[in-house]
PDB file of N, CA and C in Angstrom:
ATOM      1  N   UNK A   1      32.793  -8.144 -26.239  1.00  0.00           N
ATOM      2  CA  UNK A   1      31.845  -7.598 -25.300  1.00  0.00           C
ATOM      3  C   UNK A   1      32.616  -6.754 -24.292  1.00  0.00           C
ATOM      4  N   UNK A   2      32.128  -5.376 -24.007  1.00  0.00           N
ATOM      5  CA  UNK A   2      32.946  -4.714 -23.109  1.00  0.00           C
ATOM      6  C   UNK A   2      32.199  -4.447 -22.081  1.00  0.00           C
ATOM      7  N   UNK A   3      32.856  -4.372 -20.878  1.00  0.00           N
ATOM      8  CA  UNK A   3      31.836  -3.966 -19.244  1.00  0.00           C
ATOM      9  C   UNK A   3      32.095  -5.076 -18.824  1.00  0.00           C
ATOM     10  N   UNK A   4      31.652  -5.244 -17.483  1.00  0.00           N
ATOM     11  CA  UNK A   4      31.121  -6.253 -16.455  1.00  0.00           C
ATOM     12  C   UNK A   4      30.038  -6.985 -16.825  1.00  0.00           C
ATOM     13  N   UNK A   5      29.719  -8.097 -16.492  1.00  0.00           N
ATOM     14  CA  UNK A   5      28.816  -9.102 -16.631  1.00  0.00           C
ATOM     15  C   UNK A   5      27.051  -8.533 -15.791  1.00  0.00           C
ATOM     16  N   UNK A   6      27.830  -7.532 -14.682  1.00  0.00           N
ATOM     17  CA  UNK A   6      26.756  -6.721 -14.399  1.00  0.00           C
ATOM     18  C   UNK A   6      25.540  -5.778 -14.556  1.00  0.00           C
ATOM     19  N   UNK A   7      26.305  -4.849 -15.523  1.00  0.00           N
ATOM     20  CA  UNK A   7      26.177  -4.114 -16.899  1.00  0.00           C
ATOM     21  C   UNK A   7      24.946  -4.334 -18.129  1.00  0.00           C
ATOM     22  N   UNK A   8      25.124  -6.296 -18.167  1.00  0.00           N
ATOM     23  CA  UNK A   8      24.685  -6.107 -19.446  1.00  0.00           C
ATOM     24  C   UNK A   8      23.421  -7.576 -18.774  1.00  0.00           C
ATOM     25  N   UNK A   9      23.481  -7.606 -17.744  1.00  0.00           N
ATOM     26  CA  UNK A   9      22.429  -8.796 -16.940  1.00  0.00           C
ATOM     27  C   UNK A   9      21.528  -7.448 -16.031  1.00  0.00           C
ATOM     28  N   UNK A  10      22.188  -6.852 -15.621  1.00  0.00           N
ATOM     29  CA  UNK A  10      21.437  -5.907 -14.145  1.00  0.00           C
ATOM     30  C   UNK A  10      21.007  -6.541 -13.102  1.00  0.00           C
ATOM     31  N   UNK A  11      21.880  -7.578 -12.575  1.00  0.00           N
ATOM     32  CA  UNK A  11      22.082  -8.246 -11.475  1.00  0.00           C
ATOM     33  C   UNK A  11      23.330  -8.925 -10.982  1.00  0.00           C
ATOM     34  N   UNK A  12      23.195  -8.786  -9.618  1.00  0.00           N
ATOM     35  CA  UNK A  12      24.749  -9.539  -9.423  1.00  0.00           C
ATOM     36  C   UNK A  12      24.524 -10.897  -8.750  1.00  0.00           C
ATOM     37  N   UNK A  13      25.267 -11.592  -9.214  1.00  0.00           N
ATOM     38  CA  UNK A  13      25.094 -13.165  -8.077  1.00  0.00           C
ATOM     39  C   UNK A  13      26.529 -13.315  -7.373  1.00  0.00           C
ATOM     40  N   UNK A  14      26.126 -12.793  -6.007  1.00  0.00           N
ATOM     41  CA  UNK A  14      27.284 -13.003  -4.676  1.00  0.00           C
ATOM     42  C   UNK A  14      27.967 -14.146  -4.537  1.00  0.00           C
ATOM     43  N   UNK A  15      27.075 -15.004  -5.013  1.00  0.00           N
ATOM     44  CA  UNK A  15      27.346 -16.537  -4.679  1.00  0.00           C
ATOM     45  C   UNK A  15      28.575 -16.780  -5.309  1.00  0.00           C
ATOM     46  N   UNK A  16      28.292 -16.820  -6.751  1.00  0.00           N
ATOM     47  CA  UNK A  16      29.382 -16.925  -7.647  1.00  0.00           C
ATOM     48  C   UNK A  16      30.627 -15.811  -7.507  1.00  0.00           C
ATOM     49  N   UNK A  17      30.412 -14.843  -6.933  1.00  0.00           N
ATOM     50  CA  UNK A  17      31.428 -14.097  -7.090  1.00  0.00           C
ATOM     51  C   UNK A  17      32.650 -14.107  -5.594  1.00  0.00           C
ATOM     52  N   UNK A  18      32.098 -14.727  -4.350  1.00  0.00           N
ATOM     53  CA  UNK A  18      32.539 -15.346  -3.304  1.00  0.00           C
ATOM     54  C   UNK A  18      32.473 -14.193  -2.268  1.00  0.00           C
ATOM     55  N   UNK A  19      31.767 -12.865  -2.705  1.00  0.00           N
ATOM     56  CA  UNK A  19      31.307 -11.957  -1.979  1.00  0.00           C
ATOM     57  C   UNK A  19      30.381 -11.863  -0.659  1.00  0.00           C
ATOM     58  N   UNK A  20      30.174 -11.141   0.578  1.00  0.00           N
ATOM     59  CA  UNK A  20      29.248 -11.633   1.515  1.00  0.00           C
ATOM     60  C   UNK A  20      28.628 -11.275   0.964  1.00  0.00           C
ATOM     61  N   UNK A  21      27.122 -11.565   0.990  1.00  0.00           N
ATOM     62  CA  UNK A  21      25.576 -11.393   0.283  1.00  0.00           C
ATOM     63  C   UNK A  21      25.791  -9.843   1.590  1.00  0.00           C
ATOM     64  N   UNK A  22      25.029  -8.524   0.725  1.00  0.00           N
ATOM     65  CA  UNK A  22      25.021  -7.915   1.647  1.00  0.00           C
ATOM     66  C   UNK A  22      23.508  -7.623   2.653  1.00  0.00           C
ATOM     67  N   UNK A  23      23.735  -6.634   3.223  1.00  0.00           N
ATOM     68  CA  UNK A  23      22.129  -7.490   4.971  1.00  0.00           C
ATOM     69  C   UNK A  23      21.314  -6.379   4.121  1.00  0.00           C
ATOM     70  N   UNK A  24      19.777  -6.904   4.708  1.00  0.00           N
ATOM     71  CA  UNK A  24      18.863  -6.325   4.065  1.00  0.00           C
ATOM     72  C   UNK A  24      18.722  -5.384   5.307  1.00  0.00           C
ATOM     73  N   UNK A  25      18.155  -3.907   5.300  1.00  0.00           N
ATOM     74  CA  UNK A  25      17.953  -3.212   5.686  1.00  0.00           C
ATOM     75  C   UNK A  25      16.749  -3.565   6.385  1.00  0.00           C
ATOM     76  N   UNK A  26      16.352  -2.872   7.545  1.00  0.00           N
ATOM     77  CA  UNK A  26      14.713  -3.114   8.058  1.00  0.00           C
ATOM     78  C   UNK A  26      14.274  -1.513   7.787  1.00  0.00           C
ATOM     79  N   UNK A  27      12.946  -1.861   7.237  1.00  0.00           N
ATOM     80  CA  UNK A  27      12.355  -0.733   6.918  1.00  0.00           C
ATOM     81  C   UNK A  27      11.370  -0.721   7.838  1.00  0.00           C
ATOM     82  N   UNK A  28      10.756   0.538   8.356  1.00  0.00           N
ATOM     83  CA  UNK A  28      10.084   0.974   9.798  1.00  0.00           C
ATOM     84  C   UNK A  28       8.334   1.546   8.527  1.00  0.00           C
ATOM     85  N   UNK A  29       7.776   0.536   9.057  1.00  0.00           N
ATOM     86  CA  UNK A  29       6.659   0.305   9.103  1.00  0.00           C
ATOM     87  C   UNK A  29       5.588   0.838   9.770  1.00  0.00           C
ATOM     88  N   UNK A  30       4.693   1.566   9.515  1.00  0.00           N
ATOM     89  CA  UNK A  30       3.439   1.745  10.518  1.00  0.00           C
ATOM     90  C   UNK A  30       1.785   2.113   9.525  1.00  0.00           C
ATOM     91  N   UNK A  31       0.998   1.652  10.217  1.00  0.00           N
ATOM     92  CA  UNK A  31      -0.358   1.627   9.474  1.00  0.00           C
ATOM     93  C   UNK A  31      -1.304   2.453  10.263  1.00  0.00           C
ATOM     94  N   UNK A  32      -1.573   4.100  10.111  1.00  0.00           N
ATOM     95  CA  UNK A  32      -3.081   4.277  10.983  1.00  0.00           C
ATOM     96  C   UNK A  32      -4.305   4.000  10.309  1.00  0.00           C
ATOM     97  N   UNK A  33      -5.142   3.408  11.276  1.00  0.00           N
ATOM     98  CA  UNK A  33      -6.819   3.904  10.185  1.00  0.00           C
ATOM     99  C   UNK A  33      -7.613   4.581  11.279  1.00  0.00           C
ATOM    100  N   UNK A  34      -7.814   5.745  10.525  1.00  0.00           N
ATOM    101  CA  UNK A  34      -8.682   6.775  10.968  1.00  0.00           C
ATOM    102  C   UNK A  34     -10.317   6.068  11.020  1.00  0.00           C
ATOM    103  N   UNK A  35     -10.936   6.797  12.244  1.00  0.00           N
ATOM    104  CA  UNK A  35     -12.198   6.103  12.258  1.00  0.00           C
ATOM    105  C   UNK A  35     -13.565   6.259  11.226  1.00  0.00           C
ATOM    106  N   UNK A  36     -13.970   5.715  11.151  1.00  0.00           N
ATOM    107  CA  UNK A  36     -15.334   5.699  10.177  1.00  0.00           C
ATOM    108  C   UNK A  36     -16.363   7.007  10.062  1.00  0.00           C
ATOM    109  N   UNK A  37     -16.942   7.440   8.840  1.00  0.00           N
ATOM    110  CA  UNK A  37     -17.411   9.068   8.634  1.00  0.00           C
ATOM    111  C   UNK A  37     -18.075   8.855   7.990  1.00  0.00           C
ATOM    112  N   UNK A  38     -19.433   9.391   7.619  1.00  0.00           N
ATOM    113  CA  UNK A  38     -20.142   9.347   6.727  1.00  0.00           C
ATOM    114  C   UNK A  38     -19.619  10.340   5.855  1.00  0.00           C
ATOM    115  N   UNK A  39     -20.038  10.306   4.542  1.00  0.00           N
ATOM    116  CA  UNK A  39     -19.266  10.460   3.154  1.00  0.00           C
ATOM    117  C   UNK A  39     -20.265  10.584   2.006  1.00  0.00           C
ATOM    118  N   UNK A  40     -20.634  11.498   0.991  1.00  0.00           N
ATOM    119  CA  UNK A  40     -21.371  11.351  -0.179  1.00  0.00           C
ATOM    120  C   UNK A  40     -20.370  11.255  -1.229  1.00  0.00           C
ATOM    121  N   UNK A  41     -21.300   9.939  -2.094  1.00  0.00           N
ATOM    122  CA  UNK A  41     -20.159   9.395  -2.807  1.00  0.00           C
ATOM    123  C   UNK A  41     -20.010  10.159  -4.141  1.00  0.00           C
ATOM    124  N   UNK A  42     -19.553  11.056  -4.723  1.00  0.00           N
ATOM    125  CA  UNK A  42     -19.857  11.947  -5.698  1.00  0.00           C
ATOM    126  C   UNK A  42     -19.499  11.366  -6.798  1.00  0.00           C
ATOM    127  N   UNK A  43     -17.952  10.743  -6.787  1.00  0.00           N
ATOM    128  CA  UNK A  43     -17.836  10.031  -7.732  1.00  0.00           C
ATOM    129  C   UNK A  43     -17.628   8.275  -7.494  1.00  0.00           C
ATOM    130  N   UNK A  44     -17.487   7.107  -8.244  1.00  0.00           N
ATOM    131  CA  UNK A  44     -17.922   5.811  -8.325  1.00  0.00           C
ATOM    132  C   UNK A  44     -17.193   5.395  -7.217  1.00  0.00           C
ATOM    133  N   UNK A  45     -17.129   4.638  -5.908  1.00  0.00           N
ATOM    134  CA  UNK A  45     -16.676   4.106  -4.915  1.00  0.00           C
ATOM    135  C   UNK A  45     -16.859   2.630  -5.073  1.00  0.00           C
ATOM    136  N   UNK A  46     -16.250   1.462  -5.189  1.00  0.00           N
ATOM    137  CA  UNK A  46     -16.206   0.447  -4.796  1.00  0.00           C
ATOM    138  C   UNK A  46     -17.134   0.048  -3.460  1.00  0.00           C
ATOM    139  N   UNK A  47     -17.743  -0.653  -3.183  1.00  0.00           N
ATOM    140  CA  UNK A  47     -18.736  -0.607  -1.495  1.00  0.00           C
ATOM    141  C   UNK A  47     -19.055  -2.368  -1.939  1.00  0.00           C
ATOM    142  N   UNK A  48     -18.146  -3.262  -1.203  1.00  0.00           N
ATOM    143  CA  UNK A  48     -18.795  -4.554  -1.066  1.00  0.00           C
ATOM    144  C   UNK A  48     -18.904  -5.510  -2.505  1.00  0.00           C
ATOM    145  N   UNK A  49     -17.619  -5.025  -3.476  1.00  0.00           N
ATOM    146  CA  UNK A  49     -17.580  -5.562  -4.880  1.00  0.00           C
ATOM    147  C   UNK A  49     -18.055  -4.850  -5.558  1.00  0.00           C
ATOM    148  N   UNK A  50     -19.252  -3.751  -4.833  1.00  0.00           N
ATOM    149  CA  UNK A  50     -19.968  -3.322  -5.930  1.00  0.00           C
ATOM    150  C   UNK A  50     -19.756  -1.722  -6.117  1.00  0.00           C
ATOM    151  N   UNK A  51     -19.885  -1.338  -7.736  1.00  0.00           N
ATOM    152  CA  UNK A  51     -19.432  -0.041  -7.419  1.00  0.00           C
ATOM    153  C   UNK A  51     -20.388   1.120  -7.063  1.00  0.00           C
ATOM    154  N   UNK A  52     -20.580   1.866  -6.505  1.00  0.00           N
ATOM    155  CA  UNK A  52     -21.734   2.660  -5.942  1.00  0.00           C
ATOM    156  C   UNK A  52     -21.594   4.153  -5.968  1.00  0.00           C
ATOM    157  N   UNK A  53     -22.090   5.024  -6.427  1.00  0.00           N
ATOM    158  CA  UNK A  53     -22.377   6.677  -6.372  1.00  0.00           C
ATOM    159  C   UNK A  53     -23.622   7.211  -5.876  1.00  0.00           C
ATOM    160  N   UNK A  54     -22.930   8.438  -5.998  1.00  0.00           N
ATOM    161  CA  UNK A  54     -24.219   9.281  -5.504  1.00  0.00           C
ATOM    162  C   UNK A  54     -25.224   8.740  -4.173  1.00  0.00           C
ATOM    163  N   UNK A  55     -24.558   8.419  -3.386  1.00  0.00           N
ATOM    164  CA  UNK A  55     -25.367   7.973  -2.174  1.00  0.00           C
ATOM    165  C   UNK A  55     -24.342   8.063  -1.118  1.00  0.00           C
ATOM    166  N   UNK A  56     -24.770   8.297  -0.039  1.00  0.00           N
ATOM    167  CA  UNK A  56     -24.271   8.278   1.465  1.00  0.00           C
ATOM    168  C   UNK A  56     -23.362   7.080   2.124  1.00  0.00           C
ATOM    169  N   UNK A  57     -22.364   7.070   1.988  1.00  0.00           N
ATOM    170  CA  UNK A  57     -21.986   6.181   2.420  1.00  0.00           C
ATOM    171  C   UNK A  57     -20.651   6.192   3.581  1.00  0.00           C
ATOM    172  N   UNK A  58     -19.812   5.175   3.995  1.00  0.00           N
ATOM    173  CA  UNK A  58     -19.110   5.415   5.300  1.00  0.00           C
ATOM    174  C   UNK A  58     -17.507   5.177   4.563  1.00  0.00           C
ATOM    175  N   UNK A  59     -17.121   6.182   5.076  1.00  0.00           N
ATOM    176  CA  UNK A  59     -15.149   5.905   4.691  1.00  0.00           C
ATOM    177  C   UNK A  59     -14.222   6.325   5.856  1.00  0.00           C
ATOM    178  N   UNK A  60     -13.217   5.770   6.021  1.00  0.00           N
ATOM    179  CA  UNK A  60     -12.699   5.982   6.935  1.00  0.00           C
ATOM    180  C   UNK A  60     -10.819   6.257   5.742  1.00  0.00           C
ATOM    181  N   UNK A  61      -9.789   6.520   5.900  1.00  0.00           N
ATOM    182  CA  UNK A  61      -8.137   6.649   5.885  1.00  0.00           C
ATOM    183  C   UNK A  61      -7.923   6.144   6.367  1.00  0.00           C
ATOM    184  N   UNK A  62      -6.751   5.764   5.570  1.00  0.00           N
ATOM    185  CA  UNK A  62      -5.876   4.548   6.165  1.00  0.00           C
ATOM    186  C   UNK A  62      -4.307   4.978   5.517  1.00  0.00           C
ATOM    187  N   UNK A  63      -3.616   5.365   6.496  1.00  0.00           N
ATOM    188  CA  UNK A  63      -2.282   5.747   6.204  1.00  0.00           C
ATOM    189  C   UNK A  63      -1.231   4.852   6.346  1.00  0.00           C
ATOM    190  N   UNK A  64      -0.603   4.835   5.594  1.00  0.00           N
ATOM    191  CA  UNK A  64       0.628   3.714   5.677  1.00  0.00           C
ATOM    192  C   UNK A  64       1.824   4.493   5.585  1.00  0.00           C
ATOM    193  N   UNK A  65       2.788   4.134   6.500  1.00  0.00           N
ATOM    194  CA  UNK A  65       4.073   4.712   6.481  1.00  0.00           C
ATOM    195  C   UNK A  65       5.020   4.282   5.971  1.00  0.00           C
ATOM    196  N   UNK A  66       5.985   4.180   5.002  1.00  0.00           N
ATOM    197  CA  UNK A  66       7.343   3.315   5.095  1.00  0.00           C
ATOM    198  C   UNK A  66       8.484   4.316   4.666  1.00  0.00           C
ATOM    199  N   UNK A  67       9.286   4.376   5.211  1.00  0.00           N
ATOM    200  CA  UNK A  67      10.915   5.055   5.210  1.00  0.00           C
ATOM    201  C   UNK A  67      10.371   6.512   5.024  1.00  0.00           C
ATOM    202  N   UNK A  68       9.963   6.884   5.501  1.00  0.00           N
ATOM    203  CA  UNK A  68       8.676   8.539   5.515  1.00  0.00           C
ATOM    204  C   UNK A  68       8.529   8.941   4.653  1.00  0.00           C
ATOM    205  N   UNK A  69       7.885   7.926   3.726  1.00  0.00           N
ATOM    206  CA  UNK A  69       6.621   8.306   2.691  1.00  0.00           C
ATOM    207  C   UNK A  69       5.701   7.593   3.123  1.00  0.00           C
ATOM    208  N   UNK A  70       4.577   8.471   3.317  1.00  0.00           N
ATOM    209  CA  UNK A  70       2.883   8.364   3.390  1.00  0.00           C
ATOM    210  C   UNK A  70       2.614   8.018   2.044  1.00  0.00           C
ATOM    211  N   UNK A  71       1.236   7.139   2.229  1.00  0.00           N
ATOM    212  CA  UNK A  71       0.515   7.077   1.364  1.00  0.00           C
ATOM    213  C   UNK A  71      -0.490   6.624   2.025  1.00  0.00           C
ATOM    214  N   UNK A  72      -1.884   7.390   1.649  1.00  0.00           N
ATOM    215  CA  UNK A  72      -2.897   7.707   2.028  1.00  0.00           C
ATOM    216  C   UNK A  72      -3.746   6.788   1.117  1.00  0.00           C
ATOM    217  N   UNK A  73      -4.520   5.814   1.589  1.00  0.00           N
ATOM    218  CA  UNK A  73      -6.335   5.698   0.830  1.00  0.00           C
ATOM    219  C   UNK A  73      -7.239   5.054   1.387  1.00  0.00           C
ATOM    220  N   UNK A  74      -8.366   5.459   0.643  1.00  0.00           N
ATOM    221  CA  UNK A  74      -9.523   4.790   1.470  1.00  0.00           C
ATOM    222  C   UNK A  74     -10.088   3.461   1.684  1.00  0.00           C
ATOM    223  N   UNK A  75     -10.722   3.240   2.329  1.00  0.00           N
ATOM    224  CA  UNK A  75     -11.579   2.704   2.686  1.00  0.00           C
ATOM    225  C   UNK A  75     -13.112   2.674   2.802  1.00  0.00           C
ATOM    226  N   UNK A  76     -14.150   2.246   1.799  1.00  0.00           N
ATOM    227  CA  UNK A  76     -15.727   2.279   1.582  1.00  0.00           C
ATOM    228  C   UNK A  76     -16.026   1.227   2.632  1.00  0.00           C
ATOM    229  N   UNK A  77     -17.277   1.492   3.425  1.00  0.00           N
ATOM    230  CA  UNK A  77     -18.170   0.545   4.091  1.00  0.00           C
ATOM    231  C   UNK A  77     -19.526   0.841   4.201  1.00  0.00           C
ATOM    232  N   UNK A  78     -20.436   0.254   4.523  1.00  0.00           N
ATOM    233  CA  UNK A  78     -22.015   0.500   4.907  1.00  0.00           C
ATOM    234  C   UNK A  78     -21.900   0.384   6.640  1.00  0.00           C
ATOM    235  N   UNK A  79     -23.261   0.168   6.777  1.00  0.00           N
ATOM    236  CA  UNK A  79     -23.175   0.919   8.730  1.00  0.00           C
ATOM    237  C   UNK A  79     -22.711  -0.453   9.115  1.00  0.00           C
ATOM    238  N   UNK A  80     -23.269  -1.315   8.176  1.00  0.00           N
ATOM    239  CA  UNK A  80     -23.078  -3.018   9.182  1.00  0.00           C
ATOM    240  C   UNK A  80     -21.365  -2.624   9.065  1.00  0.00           C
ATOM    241  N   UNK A  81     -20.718  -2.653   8.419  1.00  0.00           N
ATOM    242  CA  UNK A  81     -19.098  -2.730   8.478  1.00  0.00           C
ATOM    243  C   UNK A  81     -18.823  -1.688  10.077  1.00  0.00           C
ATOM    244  N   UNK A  82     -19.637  -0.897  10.270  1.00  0.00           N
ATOM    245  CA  UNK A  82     -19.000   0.283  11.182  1.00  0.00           C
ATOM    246  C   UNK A  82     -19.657  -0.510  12.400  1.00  0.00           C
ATOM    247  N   UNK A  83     -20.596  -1.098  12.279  1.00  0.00           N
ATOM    248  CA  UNK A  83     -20.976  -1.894  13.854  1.00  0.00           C
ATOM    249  C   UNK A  83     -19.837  -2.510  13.848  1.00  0.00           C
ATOM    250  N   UNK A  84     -19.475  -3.768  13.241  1.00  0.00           N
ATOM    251  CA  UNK A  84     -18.625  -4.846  13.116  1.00  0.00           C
ATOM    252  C   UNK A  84     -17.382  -4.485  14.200  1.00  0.00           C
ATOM    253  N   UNK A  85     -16.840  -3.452  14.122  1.00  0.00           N
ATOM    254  CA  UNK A  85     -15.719  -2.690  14.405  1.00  0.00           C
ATOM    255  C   UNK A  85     -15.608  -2.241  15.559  1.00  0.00           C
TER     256      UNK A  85
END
């Protein structure tokens, strides 16, 4: 067998090797949600388990940040969800 034990597992164990475990990085976190909009649902939306089109309904964005990549998605509600809030 030729290579490292690394190589042919694709993991290393520190423990065994008497290495410091190395520190986990903190990754910078942030969540906006944009406020609530009425919305026609053109194509199939999820709304309350259920899936729903072609009707009026409320969405709001919700952006998530981590190490600066965005990723953007929605959020379906009816009006009771937008009182709630």
């Amino acid at each position: 067998m030729t290579g490292s034990a690394t190589q042919h597992i694709g993991r290393t164990n520190y423990k065994s090797m008497g290495a410091p475990i190395p520190p986990i990085q903190a990754v910078y976190r942030k969540v906006i949600t944009l406020p609530w909009e009425k919305w026609f649902a053109w194509y199939p939306v999820k709304l309350n388990g259920k899936r729903v089109w072609l009707r009026t309904v409320y969405r709001r964005s919700v952006h998530s940040y981590a190490d600066l990549d965005d990723w953007q998605r929605y959020e379906y509600g009816t009006i009771f969800d937008v009182i709630t809030e």
